[in-house]
Every structure is written in structure tokens, then in C-alpha cells.
Protein backbone atom coordinates (compact mmCIF):
# COMPACT_ATOMS: atom_id res chain seq x y z
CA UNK A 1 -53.51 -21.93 8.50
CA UNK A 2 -55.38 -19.08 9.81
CA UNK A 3 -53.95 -19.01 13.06
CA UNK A 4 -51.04 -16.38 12.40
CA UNK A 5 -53.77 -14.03 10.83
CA UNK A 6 -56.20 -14.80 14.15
CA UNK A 7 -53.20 -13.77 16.52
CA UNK A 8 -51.98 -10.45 14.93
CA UNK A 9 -55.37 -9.81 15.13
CA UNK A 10 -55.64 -10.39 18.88
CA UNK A 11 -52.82 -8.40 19.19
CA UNK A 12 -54.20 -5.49 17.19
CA UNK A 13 -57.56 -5.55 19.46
CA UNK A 14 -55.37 -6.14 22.51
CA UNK A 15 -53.39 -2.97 21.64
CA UNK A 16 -56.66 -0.92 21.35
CA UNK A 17 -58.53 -2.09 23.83
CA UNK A 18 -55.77 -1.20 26.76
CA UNK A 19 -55.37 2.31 24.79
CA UNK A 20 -52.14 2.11 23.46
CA UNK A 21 -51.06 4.47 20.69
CA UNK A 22 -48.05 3.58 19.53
CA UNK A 23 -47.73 0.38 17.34
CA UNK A 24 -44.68 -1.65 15.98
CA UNK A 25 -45.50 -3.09 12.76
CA UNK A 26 -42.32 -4.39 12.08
CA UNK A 27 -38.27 -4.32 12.38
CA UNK A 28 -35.70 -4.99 9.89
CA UNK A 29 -32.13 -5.28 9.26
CA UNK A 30 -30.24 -3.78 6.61
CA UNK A 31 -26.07 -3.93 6.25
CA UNK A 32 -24.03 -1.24 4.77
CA UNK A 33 -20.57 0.61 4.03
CA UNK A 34 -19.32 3.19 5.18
CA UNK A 35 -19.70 6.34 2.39
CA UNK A 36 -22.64 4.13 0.66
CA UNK A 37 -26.17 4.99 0.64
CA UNK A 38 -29.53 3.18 2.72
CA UNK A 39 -32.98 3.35 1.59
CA UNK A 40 -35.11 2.73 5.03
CA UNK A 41 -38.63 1.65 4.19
CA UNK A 42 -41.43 3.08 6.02
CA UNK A 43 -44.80 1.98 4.60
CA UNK A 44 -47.73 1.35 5.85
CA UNK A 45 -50.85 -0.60 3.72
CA UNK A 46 -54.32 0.66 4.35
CA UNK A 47 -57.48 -0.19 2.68
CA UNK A 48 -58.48 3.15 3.67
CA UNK A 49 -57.53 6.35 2.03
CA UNK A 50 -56.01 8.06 5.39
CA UNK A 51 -53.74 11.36 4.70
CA UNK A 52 -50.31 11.20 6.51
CA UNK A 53 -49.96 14.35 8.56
CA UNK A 54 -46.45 13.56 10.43
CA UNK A 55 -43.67 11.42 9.90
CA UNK A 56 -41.01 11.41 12.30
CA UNK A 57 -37.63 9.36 12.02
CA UNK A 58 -35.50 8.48 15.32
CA UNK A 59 -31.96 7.44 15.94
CA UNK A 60 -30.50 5.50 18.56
CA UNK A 61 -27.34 4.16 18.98
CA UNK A 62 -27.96 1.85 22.10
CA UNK A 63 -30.30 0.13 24.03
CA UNK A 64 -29.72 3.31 26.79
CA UNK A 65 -28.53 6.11 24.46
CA UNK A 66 -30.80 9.19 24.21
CA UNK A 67 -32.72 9.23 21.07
CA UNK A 68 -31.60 11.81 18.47
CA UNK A 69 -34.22 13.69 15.61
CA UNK A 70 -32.61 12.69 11.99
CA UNK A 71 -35.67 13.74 9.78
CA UNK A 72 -39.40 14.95 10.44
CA UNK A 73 -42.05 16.01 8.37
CA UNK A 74 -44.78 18.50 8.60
CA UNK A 75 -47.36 20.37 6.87
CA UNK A 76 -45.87 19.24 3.65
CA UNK A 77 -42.25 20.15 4.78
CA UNK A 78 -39.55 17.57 4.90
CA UNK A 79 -36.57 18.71 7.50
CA UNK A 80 -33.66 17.01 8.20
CA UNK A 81 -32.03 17.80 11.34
CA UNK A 82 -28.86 17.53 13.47
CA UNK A 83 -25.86 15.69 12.36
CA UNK A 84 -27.58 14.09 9.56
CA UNK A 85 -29.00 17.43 7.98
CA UNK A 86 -27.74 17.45 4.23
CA UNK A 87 -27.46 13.50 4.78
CA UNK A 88 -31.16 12.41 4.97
CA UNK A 89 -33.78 12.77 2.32
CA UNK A 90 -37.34 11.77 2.62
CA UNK A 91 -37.66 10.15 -0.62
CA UNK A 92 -41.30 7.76 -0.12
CA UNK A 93 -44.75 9.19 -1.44
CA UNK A 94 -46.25 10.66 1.25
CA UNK A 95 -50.28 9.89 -0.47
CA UNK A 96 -48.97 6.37 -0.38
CA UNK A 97 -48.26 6.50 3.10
CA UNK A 98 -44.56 6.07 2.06
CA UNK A 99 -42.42 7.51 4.89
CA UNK A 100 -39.01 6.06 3.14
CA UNK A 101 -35.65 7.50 4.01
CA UNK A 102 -32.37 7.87 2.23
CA UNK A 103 -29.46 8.08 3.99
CA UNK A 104 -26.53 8.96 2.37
CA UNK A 105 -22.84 8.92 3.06
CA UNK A 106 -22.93 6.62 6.06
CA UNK A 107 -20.74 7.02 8.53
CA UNK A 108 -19.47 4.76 11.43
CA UNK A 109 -21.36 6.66 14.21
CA UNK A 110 -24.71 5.91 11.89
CA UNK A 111 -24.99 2.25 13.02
CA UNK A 112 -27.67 1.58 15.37
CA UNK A 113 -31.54 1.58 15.35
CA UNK A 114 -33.63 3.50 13.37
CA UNK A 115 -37.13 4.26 14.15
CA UNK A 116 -40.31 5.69 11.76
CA UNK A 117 -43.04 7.05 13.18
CA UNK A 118 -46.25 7.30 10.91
CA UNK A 119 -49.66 9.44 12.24
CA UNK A 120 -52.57 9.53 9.84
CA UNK A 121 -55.29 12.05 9.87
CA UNK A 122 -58.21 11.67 12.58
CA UNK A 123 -55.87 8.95 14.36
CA UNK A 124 -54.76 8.48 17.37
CA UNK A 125 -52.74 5.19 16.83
CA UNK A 126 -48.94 5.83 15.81
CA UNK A 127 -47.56 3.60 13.74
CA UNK A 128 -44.19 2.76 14.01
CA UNK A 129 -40.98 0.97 11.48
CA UNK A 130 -37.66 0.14 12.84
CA UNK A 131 -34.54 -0.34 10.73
CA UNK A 132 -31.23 -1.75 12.82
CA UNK A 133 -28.16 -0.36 10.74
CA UNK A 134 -25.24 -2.30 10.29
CA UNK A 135 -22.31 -0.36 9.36
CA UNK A 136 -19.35 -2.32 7.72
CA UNK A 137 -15.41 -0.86 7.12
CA UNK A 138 -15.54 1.22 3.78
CA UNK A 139 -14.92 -0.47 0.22
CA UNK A 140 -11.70 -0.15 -1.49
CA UNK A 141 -12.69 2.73 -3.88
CA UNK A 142 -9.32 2.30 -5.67
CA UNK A 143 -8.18 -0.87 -7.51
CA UNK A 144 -4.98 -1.63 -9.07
CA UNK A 145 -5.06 -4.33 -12.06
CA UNK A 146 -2.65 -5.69 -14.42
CA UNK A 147 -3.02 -5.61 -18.57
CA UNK A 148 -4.76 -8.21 -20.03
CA UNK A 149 -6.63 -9.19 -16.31
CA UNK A 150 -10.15 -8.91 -15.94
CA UNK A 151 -11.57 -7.34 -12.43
CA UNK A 152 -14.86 -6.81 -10.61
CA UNK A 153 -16.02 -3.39 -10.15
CA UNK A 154 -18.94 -3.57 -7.33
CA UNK A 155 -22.25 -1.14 -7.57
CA UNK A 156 -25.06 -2.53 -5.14
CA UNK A 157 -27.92 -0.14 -3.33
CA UNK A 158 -28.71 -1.42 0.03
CA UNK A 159 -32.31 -1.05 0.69
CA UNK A 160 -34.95 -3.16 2.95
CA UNK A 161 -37.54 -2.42 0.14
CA UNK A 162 -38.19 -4.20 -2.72
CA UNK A 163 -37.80 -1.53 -5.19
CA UNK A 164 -37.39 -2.42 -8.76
CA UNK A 165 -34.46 -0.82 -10.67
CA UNK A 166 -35.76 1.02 -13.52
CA UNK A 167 -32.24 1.31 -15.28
CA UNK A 168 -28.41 1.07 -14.90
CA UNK A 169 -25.68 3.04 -16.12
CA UNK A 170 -22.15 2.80 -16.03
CA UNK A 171 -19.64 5.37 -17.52
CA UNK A 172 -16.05 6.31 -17.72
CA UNK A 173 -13.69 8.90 -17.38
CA UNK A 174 -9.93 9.16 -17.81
CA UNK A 175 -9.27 12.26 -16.52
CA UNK A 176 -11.02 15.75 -14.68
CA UNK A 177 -11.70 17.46 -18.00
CA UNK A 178 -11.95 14.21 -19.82
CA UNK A 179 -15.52 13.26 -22.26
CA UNK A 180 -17.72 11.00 -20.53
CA UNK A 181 -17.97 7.13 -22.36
CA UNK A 182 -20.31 5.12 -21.87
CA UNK A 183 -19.88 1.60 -20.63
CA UNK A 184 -22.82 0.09 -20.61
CA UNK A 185 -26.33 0.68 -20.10
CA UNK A 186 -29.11 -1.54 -18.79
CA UNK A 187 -32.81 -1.33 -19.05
CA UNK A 188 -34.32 -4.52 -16.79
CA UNK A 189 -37.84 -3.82 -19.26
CA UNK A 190 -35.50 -5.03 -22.30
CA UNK A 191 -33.85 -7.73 -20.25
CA UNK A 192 -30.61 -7.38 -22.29
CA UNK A 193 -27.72 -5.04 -22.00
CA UNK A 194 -27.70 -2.16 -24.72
CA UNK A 195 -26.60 1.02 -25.45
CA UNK A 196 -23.17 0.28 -27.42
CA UNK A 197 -23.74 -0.96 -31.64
CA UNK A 198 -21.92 -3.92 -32.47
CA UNK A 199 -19.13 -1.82 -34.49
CA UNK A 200 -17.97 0.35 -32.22
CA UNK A 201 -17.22 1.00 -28.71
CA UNK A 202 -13.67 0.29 -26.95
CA UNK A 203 -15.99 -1.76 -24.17
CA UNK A 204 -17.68 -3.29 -26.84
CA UNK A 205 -17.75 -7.65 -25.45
CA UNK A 206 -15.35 -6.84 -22.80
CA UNK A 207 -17.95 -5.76 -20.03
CA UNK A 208 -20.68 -7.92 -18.39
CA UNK A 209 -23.63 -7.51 -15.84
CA UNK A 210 -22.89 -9.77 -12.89
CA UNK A 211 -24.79 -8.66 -10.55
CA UNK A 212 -28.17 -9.83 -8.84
CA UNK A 213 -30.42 -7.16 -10.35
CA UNK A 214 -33.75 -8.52 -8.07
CA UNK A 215 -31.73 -7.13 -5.32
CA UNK A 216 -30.92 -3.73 -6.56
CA UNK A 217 -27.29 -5.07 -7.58
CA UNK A 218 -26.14 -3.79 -10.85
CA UNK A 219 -21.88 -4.96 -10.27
CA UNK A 220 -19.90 -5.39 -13.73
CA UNK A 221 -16.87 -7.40 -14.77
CA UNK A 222 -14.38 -5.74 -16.91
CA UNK A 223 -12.45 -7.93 -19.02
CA UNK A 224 -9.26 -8.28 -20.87
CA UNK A 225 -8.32 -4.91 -18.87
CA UNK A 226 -6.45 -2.63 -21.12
CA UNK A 227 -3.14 -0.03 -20.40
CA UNK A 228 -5.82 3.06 -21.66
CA UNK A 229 -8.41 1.51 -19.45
CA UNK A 230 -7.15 3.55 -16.19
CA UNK A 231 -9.62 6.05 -15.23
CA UNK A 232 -12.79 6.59 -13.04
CA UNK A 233 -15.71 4.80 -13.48
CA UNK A 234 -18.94 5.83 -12.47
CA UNK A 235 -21.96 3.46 -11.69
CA UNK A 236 -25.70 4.83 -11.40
CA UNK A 237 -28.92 3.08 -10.58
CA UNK A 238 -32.07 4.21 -10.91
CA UNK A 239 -35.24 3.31 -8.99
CA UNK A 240 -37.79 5.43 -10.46
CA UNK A 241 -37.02 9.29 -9.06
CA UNK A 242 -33.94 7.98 -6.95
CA UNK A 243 -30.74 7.91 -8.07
CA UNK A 244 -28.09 5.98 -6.38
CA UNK A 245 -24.18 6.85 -7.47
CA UNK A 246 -20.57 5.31 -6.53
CA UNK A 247 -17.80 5.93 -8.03
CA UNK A 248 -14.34 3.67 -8.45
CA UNK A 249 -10.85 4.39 -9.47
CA UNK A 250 -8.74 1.79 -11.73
CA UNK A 251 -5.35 1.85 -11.96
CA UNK A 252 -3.75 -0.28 -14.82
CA UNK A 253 0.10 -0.92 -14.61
CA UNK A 254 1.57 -3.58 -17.28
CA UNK A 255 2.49 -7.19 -16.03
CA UNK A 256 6.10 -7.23 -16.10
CA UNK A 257 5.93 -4.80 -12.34
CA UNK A 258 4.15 -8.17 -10.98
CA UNK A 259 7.31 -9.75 -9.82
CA UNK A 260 8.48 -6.95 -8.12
CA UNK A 261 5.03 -6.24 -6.21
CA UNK A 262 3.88 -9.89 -5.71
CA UNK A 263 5.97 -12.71 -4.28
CA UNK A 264 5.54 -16.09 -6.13
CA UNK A 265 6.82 -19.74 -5.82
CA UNK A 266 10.36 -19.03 -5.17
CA UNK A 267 12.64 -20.59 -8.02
CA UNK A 268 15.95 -20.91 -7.91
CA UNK A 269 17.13 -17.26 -9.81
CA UNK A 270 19.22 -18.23 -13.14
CA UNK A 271 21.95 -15.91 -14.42
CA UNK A 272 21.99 -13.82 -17.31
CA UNK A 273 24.51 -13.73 -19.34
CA UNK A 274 26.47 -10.14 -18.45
CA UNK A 275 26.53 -12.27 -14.78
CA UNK A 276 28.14 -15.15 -15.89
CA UNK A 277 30.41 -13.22 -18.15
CA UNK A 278 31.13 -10.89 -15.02
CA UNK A 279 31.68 -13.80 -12.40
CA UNK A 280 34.06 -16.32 -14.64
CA UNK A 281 36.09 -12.82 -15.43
CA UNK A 282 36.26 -12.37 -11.94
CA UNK A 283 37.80 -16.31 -11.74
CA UNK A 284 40.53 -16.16 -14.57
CA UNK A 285 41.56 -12.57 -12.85
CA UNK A 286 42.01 -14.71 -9.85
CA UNK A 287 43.61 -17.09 -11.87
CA UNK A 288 46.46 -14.78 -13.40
CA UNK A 289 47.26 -12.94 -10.42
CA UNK A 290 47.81 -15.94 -8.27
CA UNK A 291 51.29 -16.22 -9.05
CA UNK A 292 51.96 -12.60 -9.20
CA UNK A 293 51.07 -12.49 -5.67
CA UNK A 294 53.33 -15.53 -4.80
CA UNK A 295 55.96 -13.83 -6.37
CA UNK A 296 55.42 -10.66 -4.41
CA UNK A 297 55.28 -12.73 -1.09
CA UNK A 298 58.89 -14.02 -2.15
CA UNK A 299 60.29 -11.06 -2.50
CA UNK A 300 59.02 -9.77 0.20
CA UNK A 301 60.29 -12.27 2.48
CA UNK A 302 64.16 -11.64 0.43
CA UNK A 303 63.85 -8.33 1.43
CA UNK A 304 63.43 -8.99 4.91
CA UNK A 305 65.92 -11.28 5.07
CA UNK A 306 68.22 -9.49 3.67
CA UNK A 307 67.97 -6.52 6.29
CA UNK A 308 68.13 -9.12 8.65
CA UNK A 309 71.76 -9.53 7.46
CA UNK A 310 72.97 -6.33 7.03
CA UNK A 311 72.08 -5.48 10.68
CA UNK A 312 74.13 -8.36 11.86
CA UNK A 313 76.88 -7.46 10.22
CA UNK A 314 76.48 -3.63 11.33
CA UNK A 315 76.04 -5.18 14.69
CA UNK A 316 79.59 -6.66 14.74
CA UNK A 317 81.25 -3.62 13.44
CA UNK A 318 79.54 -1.84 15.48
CA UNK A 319 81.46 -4.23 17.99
CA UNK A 320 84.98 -4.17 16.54
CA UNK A 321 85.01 -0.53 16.93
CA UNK A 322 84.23 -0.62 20.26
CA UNK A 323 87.88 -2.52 20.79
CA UNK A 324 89.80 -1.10 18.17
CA UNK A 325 93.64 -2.55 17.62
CA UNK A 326 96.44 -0.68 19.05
CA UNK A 327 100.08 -0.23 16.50
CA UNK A 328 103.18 0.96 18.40
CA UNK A 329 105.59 2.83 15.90
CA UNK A 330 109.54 2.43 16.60
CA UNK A 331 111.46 5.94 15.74
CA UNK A 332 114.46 5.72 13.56
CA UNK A 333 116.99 8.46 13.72
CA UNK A 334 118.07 9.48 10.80
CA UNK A 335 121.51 11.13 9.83
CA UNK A 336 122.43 14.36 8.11
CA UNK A 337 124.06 14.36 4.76
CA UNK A 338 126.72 16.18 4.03
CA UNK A 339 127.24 17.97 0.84
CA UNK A 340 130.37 15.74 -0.03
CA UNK A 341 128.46 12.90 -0.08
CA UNK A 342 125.82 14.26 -1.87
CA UNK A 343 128.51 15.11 -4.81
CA UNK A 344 129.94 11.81 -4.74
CA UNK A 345 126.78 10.41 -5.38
CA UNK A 346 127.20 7.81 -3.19
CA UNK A 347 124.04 8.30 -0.89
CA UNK A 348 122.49 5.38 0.66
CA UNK A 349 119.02 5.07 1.21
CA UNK A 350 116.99 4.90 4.28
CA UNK A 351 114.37 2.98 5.01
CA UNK A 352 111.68 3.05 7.70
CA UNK A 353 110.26 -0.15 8.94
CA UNK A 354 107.47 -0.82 10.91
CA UNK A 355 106.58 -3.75 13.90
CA UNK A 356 103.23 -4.28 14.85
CA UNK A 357 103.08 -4.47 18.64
CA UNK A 358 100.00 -6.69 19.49
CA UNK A 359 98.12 -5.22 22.42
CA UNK A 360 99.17 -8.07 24.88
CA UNK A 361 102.85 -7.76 24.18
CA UNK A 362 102.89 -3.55 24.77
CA UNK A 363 104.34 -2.34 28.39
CA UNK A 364 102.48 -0.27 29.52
CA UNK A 365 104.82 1.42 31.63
């Protein structure tokens, strides 16, 4: 039972004994988002009251990587420095030996090892906290939710110390210029949800506290999402001085868009009834015209027929003038008359006749 105790012991002796002045108490891990906020722990117990004259906090982002300055402290001066100036807050109590750090906004290039380094007055021994940083993809800060749905709107505070939350807040906007309403407000002391009377409030029984609230997690679910429900919404928790904030956008659209954005069970489609009206006029048109169109392939066929014909016959005229018949004419003389006969009416007539000559039976001499 006592033999953990009797080796960290050892190992504290051991570490003085060969002169060493820097000491690893311990290293954690802590997971975040990118754009949320980390509390890093740094404190040290001491039964003895020892004033904290530096704290110094490290980065490295490999096992090889050159170690970069994020925060130190000094004289009573806190300065963040590098990349992570206006990032990094030294947020512990200092006469507690509380070296904490808040880091906000993390970014990608902020995962890695963290390292606090603690020196108390009239010491020589350093004492040292690391925190390994996990950095995960950033949350969807924008949701998009139907009417009448209910949705899960997340608000957690990563930190490796166990800090109580003294209260939660939640609020809404639904525009820039737009009053502030409250959602809901949560005081851990009461152990119940208040803030909102029971006869009023357009939140009133649609919101509950869902999340783990021993591990700074203060998540809501909204329910029975309304159309005038669209807006930001603005989570806050408290720890004491600290203030952690994250903000989400909800977008409400009504239900009937659903079919258009998300693709369920195909079913066969069933018409309406301007498509059924449409589609059987469509089949009596058909219907009608059917023998129009024979009709007009008839004709069409007559026609061609027809000046099939009449270019035949052209054709053969066309011949029979090429060998046209040939008349010979036989002259008649004809005799004077005399004026005696014409008194004595006695004239005779004369007549002129004609003989065809067929072309085989002319001389051609």
C-alpha cells in the first residue's frame, strides 16, 4: 500500500541528491478543436507557503523541433510572446502557485507539447508540468435544421483541471442589431435550470441541459425547432473569473425542401393529375390524327403516280415528233370562167380533193 508513496519518494531524494534542478511532476493530455479554447493546468501543492517568482511556458511541436516562448511571467508581469501573443492568458493564482494557461483560438500549428516551468523563492529546484495538445478539425459552427426537429447545439471547455463551473448561460440573437434573449441559465449551486417563469418565454420547455456538467460540459438540446428560431446562439461558461464563449449559427428552413436536399427510399413517383390529363391528351391526339396521316400518305403516293404518267405520255410525244408523218398534195388546175357562163348561170363547181401519200409509197425521186 505504501509502496507507490516510498518510490516517488526515492525518486524525489534521488533527484536531489545527484543535483538535479529541474523536476517533472507530471504530463497530461488534453484534446481540442480548432478555434476552441484550452485551460493548461500548472499547479503545484506545497505545505509550505513558497512565493512563485517565475513561470515560464514552452512549446514544442516535435520530439526535435526547437522550443518556442508562448508565455512567461516576471516580477508580477504576465507576457505573452511570439505567435501566441494576444492568444495566451495566464489565468491561475499566482499565491496559489497556480501557473494555469488559457489558450485561446487554437489553431492547427498549436498541437504538440506544452511545457510549465514553476521556480519558487529561495529554490533552486524547477518544477516542471507538461500538457500534449491534441488538435482536432474545427466544429461545424453552422447547422441547418428542419421545423418541428429538435437539434444539439454543443458548448464544452476543454481543460485538464478540475475546475467547477460556477454558472452557464445561453442566449440568442436573430440578427446584428437584434435584443439579446435569453435561453437558459444554469447555476450548478441550485442544481436546476432557471432563469425563464413558467408563463413566458418562447424557449420556455423546449430547451434542455444535456451535457456532463462535472466535466465543464454545459451542451443543450433545442426542441420542437421553430421557423423564427434561426439566429445565433451564444453559449458562456463560467469558472469563477474565466469566461469561456462559442458561438453557433442555426438555420431553420421548413420540411417540405427535405425531398429536394435529402434522398430517401426511392418509390415509384405517382402522377398528378395535370400529368395524366397531359399524357392521355397526348394519346387521343395520336388517336385522331392517325388517319389523317394515312390519308396524307395516300395522296401522296396519287400524286406521284400520277406524274409518273404524265411523263410517259410526254415521253412518247416527245417521240412521235421526232418522226412526224409526211402528206403529199396533188395540184388541180383549175379553168377560167368566162363571163358568158357566168350570165348563164350555169357554173359548175370545183372541188379540190386530197390523197394521203403514206411515207413508204412517196418516190422520192
Amino acid at each position: 500500500m505504501f509502496y507507490p508513496l516510498k518510490l516517488i519518494l526515492m525518486t524525489l531524494l534521488l533527484d536531489y541528491s545527484l543535483g538535479l534542478n529541474d523536476l517533472i511532476v507530471s504530463s497530461l493530455e488534453l484534446t481540442v478543436h480548432v478555434g476552441d479554447s484550452a485551460l493548461m493546468g500548472c499547479v503545484f501543492q506545497s505545505t509550505e507557503v513558497k512565493r512563485v517568482t517565475k513561470v515560464d511556458w514552452t512549446f514544442s511541436s516535435g520530439e526535435h523541433a526547437k522550443d518556442d516562448y508562448v508565455l512567461y511571467y516576471y516580477a508580477n508581469l504576465s507576457v505573452p510572446v511570439g505567435r501566441f501573443k494576444n492568444r495566451a492568458y495566464l489565468v491561475g493564482d499566482i499565491l496559489r502557485n497556480d501557473g494555469s494557461l488559457l489558450l485561446q483560438n487554437v489553431e492547427e500549428t498549436d498541437q504538440g507539447s506544452f511545457t510549465c516551468e514553476i521556480r519558487l523563492e529561495m529554490e533552486s529546484v524547477v518544477l516542471k508540468k507538461a500538457v500534449v495538445l491534441h488538435v482536432l478539425p474545427e466544429e461545424p459552427k453552422e447547422f441547418t435544421v428542419y421545423v418541428g426537429d429538435s437539434t444539439y447545439m454543443g458548448c464544452v471547455f476543454q481543460s485538464t483541471e478540475e475546475k467547477h463551473m460556477t454558472k452557464v448561460d445561453w442566449t440568442f440573437s436573430s440578427g446584428e442589431h437584434a435584443k439579446e434573449e435569453i435561453v437558459l441559465h444554469y447555476y450548478p449551486k441550485l442544481g436546476v435550470p432557471v432563469g425563464y417563469l413558467q408563463n413566458w418565454g418562447r424557449f420556455q420547455n423546449r430547451v434542455t441541459l444535456v451535457g456532463d456538467l462535472a466535466r465543464n460540459d454545459g451542451s443543450i438540446m433545442l426542441n420542437g425547432v421553430k421557423e423564427f428560431d434561426g439566429g445565433s446562439y451564444t453559449c458562456s461558461i463560467h469558472l469563477g473569473n474565466l469566461t469561456f464563449k462559442k458561438t453557433i449559427v442555426l438555420h431553420v428552413i421548413q420540411k417540405e425542401s427535405q425531398t429536394l436536399v435529402t434522398p430517401a427510399t426511392h418509390r415509384p413517383e405517382i402522377l398528378g393529375g395535370n400529368q395524366l390529363v397531359i399524357i392521355v391528351g397526348i394519346v387521343c391526339a395520336t388517336i385522331l390524327l392517325l388517319p389523317v396521316l394515312v390519308l396524307i400518305v395516300k395522296r401522296t403516293n396519287r400524286n406521284k403516280s400520277s406524274v409518273t404518267s404524265t411523263a410517259l405520255v410526254k415521253s412518247l410525244e416527245d417521240t412521235k415528233k421526232a418522226h412526224p408523218e409526211k402528206h403529199v398534195y396533188s395540184s388541180i388546175t383549175t379553168r377560167e370562167v368566162t363571163e358568158e357562163e357566168k350570165s348563164s348561170e350555169k357554173s359548175e363547181a370545183t372541188y379540190m380533193t386530197m390523197h394521203p401519200v403514206w411515207p413508204s409509197q412517196v418516190n422520192t425521186k
